[in-house]
N, C-alpha and C. Protein backbone atom coordinates (compact mmCIF):
# COMPACT_ATOMS: atom_id res chain seq x y z
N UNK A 1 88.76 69.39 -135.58
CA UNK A 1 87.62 70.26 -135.76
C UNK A 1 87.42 70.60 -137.24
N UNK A 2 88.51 70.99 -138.23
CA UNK A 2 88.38 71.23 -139.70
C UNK A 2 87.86 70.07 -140.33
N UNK A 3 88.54 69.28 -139.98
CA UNK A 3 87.89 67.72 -140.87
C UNK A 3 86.47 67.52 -139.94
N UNK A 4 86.26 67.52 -139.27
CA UNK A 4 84.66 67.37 -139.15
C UNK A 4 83.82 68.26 -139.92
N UNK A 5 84.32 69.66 -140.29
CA UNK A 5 83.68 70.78 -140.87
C UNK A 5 83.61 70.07 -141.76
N UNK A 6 84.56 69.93 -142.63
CA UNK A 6 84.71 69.28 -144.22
C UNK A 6 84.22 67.94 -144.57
N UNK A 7 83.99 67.62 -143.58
CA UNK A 7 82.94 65.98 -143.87
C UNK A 7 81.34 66.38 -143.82
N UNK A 8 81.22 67.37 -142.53
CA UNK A 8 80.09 67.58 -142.44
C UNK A 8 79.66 68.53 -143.94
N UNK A 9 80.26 69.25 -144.40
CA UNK A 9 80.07 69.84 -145.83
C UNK A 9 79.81 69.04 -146.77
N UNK A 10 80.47 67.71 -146.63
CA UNK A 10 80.28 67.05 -147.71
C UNK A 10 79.40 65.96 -147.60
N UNK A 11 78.62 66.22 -146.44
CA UNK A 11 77.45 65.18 -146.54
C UNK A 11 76.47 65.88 -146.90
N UNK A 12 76.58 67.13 -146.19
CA UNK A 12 75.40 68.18 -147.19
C UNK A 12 75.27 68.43 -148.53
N UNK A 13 76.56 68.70 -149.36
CA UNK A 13 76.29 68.39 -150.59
C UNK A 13 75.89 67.55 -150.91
N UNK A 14 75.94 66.16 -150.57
CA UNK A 14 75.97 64.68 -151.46
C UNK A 14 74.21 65.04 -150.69
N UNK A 15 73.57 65.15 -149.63
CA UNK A 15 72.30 65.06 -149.65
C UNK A 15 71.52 66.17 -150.36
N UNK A 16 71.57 67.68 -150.80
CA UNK A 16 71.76 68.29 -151.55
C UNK A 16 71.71 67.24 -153.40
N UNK A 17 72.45 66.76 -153.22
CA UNK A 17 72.60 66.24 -155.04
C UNK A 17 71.61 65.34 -154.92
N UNK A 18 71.43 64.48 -153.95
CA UNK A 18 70.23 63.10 -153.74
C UNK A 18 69.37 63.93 -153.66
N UNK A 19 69.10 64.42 -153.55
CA UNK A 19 67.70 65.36 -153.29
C UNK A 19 67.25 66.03 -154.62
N UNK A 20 68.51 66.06 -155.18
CA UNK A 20 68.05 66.99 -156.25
C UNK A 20 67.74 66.20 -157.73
N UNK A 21 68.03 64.67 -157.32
CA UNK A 21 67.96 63.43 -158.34
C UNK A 21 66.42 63.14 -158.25
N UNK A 22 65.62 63.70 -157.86
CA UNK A 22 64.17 62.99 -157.58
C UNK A 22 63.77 62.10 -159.02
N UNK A 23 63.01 61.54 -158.57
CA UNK A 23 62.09 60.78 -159.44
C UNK A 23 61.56 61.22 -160.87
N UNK A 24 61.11 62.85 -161.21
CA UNK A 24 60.49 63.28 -162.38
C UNK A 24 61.73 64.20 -162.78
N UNK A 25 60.96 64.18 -164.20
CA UNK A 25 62.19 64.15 -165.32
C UNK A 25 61.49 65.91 -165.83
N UNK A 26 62.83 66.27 -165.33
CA UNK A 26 62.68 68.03 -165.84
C UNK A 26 61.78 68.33 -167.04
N UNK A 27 60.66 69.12 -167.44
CA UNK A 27 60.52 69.47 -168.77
C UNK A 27 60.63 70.35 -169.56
N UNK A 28 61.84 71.24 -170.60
CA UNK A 28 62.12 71.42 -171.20
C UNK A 28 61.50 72.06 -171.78
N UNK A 29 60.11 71.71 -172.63
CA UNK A 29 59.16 72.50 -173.41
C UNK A 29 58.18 72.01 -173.58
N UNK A 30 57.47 72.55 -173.52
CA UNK A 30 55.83 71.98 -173.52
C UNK A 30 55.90 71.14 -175.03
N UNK A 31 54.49 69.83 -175.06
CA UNK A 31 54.63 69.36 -175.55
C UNK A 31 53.92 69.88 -177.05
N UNK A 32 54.52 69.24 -178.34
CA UNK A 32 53.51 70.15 -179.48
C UNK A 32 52.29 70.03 -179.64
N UNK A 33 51.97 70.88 -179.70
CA UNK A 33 50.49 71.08 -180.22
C UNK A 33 50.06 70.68 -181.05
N UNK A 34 48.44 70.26 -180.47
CA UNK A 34 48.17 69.36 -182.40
C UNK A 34 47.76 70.45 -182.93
N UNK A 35 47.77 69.86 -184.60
CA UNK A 35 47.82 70.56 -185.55
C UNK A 35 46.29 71.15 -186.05
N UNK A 36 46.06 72.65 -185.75
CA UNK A 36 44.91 73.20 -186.47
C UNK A 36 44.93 72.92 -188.23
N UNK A 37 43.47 72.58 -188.26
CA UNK A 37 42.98 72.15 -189.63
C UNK A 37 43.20 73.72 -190.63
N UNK A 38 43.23 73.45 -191.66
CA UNK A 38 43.07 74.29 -192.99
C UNK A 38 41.38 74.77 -192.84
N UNK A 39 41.37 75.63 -193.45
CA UNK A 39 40.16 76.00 -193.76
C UNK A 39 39.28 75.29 -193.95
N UNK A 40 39.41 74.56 -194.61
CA UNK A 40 38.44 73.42 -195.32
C UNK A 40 38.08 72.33 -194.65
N UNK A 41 38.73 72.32 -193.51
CA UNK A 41 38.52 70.89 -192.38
C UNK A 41 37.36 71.69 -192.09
N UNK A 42 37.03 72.50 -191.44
CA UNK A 42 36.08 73.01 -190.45
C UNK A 42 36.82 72.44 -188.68
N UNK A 43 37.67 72.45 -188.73
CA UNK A 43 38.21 72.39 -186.94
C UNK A 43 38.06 73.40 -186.70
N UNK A 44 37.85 73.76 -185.33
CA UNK A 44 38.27 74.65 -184.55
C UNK A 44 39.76 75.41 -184.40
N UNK A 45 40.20 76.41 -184.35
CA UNK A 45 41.33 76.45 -183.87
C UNK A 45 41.74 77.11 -182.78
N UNK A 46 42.68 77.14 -182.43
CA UNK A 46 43.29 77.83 -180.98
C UNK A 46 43.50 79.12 -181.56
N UNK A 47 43.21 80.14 -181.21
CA UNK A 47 43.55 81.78 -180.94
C UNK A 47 45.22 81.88 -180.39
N UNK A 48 45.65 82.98 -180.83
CA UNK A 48 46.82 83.38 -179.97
C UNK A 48 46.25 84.46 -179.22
N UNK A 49 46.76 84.80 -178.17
CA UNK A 49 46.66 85.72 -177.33
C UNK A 49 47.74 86.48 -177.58
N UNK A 50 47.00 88.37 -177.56
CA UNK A 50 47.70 89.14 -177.65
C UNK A 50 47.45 90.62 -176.81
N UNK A 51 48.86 91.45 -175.89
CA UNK A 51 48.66 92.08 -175.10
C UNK A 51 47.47 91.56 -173.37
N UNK A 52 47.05 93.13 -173.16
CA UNK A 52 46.34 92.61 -171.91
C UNK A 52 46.97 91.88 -171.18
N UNK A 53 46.00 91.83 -169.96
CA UNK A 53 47.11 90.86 -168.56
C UNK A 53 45.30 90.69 -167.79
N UNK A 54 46.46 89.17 -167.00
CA UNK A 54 45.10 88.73 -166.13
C UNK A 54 44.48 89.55 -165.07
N UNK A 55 44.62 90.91 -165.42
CA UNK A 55 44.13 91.41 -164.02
C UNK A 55 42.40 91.56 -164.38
N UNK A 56 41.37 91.59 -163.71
CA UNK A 56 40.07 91.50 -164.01
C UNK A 56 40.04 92.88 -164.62
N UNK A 57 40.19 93.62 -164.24
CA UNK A 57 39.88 95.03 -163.98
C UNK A 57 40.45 95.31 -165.59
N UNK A 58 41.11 94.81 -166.14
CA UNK A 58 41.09 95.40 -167.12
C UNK A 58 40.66 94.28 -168.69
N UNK A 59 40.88 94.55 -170.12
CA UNK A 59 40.53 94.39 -171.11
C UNK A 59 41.16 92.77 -171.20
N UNK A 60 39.92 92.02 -171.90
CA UNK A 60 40.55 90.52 -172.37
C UNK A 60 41.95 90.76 -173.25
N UNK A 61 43.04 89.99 -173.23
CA UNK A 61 43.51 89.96 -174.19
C UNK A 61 43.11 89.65 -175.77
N UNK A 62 43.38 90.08 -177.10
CA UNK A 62 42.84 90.38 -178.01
C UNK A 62 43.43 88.59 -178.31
N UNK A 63 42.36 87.95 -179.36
CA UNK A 63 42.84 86.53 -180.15
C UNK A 63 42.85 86.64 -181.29
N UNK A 64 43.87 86.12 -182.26
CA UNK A 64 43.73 86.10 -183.60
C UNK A 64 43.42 84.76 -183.98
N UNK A 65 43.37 84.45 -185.33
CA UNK A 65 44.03 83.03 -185.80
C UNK A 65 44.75 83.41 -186.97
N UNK A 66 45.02 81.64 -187.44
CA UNK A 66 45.79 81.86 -188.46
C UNK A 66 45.36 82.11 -189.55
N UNK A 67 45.64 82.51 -190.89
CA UNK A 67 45.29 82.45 -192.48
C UNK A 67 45.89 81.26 -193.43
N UNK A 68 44.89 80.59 -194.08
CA UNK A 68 45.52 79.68 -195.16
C UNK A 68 45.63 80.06 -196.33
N UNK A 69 46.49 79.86 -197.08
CA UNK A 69 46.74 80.21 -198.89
C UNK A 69 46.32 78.88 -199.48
N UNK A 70 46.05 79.38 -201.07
CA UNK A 70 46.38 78.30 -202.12
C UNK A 70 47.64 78.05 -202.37
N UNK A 71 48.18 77.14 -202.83
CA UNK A 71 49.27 76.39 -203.80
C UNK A 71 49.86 77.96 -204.27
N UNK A 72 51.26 77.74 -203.99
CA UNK A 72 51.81 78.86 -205.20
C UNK A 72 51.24 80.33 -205.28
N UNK A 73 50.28 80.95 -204.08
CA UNK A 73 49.72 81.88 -204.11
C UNK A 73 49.98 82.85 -202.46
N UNK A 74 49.92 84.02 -203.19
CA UNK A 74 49.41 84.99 -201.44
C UNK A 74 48.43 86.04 -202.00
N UNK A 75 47.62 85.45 -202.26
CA UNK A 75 46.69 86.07 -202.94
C UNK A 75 45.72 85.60 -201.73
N UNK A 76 44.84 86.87 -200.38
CA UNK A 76 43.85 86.22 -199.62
C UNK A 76 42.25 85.79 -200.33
N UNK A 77 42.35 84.16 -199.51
CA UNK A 77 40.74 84.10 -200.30
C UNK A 77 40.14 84.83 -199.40
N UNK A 78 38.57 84.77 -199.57
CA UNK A 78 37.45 85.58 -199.00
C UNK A 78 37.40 85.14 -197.40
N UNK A 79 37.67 83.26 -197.25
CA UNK A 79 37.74 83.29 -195.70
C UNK A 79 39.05 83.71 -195.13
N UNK A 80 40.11 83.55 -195.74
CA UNK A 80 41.46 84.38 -195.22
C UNK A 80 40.85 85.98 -194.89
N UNK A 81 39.74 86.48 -195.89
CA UNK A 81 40.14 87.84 -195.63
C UNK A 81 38.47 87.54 -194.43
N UNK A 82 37.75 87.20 -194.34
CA UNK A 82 36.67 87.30 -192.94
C UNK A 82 37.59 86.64 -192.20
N UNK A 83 38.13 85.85 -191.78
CA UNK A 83 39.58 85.64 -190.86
C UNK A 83 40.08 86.86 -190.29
N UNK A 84 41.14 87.00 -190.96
CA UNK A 84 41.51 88.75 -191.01
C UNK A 84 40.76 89.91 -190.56
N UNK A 85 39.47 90.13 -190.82
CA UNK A 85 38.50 91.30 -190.34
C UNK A 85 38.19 90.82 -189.21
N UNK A 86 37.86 89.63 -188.37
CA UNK A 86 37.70 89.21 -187.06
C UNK A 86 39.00 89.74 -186.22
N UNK A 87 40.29 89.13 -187.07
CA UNK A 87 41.27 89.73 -186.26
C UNK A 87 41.50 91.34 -186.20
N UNK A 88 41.05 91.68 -186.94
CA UNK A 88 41.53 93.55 -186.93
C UNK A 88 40.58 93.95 -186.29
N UNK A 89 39.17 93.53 -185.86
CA UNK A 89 38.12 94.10 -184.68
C UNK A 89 38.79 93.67 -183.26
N UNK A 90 39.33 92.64 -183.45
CA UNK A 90 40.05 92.47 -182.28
C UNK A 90 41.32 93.24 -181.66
N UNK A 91 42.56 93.42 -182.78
CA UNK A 91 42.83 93.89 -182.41
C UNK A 91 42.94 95.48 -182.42
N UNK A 92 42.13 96.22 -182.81
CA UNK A 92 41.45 97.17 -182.44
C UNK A 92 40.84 97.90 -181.24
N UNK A 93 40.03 96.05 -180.83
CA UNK A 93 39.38 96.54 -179.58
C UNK A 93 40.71 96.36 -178.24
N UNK A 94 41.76 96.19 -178.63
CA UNK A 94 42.27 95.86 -177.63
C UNK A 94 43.80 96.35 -178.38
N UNK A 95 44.16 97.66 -177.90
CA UNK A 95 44.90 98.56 -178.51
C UNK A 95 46.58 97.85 -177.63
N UNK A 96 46.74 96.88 -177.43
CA UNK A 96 48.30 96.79 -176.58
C UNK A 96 47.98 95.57 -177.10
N UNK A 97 50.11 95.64 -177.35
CA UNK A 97 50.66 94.47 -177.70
C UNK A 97 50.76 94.58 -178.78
N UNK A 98 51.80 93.85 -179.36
CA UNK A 98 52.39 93.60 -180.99
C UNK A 98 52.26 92.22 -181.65
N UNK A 99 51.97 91.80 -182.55
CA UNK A 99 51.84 90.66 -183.44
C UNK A 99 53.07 90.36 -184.34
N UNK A 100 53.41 89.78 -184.24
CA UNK A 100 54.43 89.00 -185.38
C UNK A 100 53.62 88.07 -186.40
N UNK A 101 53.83 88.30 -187.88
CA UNK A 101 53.05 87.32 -188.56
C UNK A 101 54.16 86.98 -189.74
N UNK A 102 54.01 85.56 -189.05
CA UNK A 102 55.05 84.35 -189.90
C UNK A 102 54.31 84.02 -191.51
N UNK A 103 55.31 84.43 -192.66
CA UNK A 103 54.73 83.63 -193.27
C UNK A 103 55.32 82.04 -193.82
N UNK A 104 54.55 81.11 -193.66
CA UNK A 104 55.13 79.71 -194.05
C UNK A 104 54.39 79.27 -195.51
N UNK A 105 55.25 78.27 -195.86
CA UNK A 105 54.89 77.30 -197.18
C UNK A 105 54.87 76.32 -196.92
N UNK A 106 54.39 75.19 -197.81
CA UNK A 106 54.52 73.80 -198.13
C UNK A 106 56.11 73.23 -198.24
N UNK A 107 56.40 72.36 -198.29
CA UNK A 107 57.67 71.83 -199.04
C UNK A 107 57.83 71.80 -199.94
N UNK A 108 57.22 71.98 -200.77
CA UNK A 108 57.55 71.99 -202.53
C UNK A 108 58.17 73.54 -202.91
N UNK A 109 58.73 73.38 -204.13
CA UNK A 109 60.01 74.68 -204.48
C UNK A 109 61.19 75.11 -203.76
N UNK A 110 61.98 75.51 -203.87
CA UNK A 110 63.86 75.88 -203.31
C UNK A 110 63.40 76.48 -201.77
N UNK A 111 64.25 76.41 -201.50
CA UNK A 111 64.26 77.60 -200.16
C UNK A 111 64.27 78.95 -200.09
N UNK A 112 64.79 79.42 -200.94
CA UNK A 112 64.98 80.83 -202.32
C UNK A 112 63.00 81.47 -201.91
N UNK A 113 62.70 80.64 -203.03
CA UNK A 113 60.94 80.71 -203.78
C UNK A 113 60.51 80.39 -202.53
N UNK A 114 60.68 79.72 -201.88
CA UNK A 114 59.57 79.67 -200.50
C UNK A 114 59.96 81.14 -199.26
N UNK A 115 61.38 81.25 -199.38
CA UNK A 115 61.06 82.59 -198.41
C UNK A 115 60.44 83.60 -198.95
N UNK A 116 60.57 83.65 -200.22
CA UNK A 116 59.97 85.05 -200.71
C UNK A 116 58.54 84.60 -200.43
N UNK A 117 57.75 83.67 -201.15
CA UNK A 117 56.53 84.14 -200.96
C UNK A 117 56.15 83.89 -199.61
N UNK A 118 57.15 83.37 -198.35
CA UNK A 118 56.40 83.48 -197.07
C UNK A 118 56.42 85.22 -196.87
N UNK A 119 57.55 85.74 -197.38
CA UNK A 119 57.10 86.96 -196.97
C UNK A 119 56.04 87.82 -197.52
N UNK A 120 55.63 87.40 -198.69
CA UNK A 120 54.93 88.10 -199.63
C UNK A 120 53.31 87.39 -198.66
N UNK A 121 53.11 86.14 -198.09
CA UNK A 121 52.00 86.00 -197.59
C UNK A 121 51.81 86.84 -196.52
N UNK A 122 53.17 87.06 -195.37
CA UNK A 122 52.81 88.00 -193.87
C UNK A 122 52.41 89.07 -194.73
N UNK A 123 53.24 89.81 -195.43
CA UNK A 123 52.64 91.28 -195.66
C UNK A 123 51.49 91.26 -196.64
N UNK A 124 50.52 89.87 -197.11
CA UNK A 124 49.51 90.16 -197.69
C UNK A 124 48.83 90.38 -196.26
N UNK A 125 48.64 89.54 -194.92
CA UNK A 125 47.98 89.60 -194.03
C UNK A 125 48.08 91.33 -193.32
N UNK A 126 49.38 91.44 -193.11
CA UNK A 126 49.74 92.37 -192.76
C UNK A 126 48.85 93.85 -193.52
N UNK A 127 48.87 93.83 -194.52
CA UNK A 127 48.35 94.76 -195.15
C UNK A 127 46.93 95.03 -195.34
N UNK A 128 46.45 93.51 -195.14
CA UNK A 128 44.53 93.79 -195.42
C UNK A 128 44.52 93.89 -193.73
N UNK A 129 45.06 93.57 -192.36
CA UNK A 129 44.95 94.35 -190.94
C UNK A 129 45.06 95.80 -191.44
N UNK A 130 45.85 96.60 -191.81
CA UNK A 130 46.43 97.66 -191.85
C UNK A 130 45.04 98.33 -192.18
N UNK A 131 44.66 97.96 -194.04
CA UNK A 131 43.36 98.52 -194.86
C UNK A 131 42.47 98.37 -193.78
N UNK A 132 42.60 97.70 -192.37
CA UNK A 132 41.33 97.32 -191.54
C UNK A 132 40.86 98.37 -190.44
N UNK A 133 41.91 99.14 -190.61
CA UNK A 133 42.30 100.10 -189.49
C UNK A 133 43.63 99.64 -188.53
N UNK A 134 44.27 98.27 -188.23
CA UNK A 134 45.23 98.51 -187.29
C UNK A 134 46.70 98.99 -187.65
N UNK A 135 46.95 99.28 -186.61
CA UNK A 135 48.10 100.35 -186.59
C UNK A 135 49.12 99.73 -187.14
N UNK A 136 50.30 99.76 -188.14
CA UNK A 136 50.92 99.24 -188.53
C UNK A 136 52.29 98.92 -187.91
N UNK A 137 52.36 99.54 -187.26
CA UNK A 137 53.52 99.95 -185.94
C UNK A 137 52.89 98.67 -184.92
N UNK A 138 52.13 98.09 -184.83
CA UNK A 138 52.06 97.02 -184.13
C UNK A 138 52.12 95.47 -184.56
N UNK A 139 52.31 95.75 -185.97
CA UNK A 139 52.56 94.22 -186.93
C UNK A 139 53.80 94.14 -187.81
N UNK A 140 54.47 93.28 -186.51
CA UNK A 140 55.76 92.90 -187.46
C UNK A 140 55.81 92.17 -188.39
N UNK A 141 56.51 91.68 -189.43
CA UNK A 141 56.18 90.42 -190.24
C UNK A 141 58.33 89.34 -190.81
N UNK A 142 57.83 88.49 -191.03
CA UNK A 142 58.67 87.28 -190.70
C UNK A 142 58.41 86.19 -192.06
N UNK A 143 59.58 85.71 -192.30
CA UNK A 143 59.47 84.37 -193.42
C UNK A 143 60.16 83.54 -192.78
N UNK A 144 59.46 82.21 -192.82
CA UNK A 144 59.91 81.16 -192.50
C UNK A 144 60.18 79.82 -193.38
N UNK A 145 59.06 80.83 -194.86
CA UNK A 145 59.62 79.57 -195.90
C UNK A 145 58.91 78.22 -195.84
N UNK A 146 59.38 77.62 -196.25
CA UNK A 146 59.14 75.85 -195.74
C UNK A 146 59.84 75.45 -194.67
N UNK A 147 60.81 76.24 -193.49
CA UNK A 147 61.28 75.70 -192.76
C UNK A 147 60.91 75.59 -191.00
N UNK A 148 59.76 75.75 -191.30
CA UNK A 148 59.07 75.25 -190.22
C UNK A 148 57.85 75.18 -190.44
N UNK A 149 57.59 73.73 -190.90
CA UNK A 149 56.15 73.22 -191.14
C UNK A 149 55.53 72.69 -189.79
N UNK A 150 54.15 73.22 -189.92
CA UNK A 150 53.16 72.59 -189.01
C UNK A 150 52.62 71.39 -188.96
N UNK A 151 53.01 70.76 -190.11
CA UNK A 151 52.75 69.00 -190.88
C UNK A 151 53.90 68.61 -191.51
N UNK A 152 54.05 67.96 -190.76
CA UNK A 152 55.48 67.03 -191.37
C UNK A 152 55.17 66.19 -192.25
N UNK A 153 53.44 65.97 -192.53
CA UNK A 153 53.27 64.86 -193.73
C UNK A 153 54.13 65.58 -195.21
N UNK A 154 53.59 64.52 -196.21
CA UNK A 154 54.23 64.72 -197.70
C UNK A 154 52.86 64.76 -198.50
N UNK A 155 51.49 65.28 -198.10
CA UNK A 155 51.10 65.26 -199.02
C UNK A 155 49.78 66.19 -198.81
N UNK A 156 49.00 66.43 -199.33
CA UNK A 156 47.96 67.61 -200.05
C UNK A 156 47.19 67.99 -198.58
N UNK A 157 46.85 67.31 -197.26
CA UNK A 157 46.54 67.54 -196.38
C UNK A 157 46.97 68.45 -195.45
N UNK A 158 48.65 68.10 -195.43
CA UNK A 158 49.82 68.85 -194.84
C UNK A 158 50.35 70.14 -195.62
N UNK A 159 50.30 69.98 -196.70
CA UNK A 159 50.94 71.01 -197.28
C UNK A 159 49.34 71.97 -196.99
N UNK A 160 48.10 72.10 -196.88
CA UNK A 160 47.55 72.64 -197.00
C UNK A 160 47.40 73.46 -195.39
N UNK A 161 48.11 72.95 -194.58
CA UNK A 161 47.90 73.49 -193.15
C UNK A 161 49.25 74.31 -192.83
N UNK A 162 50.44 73.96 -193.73
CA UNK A 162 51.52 74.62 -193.78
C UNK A 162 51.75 75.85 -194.86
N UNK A 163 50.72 76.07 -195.33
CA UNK A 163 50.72 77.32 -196.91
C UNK A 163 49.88 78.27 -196.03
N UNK A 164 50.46 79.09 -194.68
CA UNK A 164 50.02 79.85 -193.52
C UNK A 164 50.46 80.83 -193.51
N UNK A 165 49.55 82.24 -192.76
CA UNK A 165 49.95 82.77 -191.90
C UNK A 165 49.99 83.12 -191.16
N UNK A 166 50.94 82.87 -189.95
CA UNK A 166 50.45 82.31 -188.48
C UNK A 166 50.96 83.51 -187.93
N UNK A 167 49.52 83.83 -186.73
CA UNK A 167 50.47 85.05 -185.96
C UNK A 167 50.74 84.59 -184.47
N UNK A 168 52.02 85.37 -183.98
CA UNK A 168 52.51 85.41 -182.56
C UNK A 168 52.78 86.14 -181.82
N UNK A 169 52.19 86.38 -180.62
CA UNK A 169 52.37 87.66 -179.51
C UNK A 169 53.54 87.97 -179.28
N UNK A 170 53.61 89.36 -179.75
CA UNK A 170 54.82 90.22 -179.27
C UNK A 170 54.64 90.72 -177.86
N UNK A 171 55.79 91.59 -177.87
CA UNK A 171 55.92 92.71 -176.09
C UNK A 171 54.53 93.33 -176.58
């Protein structure tokens, strides 16, 4: 009677594991996203979503985008800063949820010189939201340097989509 138990156990596992071998291949993480243009392309870009929930009944979640720099600068141009004023009506109108804003560089200069001015780009963004009216208590900010580029190319196209500052939905 035990050894029948224990065989019969172990055909359930082994059909259990066959079962669990199917055909499609687990996925891990969604695949990357293509790459939003620089300012100067004129693409479209994807919004992040921030706060709000799908229930009808209440408020869209708020969208930002990203900001591009010049070369060697966090100084906002004029469309970084109408960029920016779209996002601070937004998130304004839609008082929940927190933003994280990454700042990134190109590959060119140390790792040193690129974190600083990624940070010096979030808190330029950071700060013309703030002058915009939003609450500052809802914008974290982040350097990432050159070490996570959005263009892996090597040249004036890429570096111009990676000299960012990109925001991401917090709690």
């Amino acid at each position: 009677m035990m050894v029948k138990r224990v065989v019969w156990i172990a055909m359930l596992c082994a059909m259990f594991a066959v079962a669990g071998c199917g055909g499609k291949k687990a996925v891990d993480e969604a695949p990357p996203a293509e790459p939003s243009a620089p300012p100067t392309e004129q693409v479209q870009e994807t919004p992040t979503d921030l706060g709000g929930s799908s229930a009808p009944e209440e408020v869209a979640p708020v969208s930002v985008n990203d900001v591009y720099f010049d070369f060697d600068s966090y100084n906002l141009t004029s469309e970084a800063k109408g960029t920016l004023e779209v996002n601070a009506r937004e998130m304004k109108r839609v008082t929940t949820g927190n933003v994280t804003v990454e700042g990134h560089c190109d590959e060119r200069g140390t790792r040193a010189y690129n974190l600083a001015l990624g940070e010096k780009r979030a808190n330029a963004a950071k700060d013309y939201l703030v002058s915009m009216g939003v609450d500052a208590s809802r914008i974290n900010t982040v350097s990432y340097g050159k070490e996570r580029p959005f263009d892996d190319g090597h040249d004036e196209s890429a570096w111009a989509k990676n000299r960012r500052a990109h925001f991401v939905a917090g709690e």
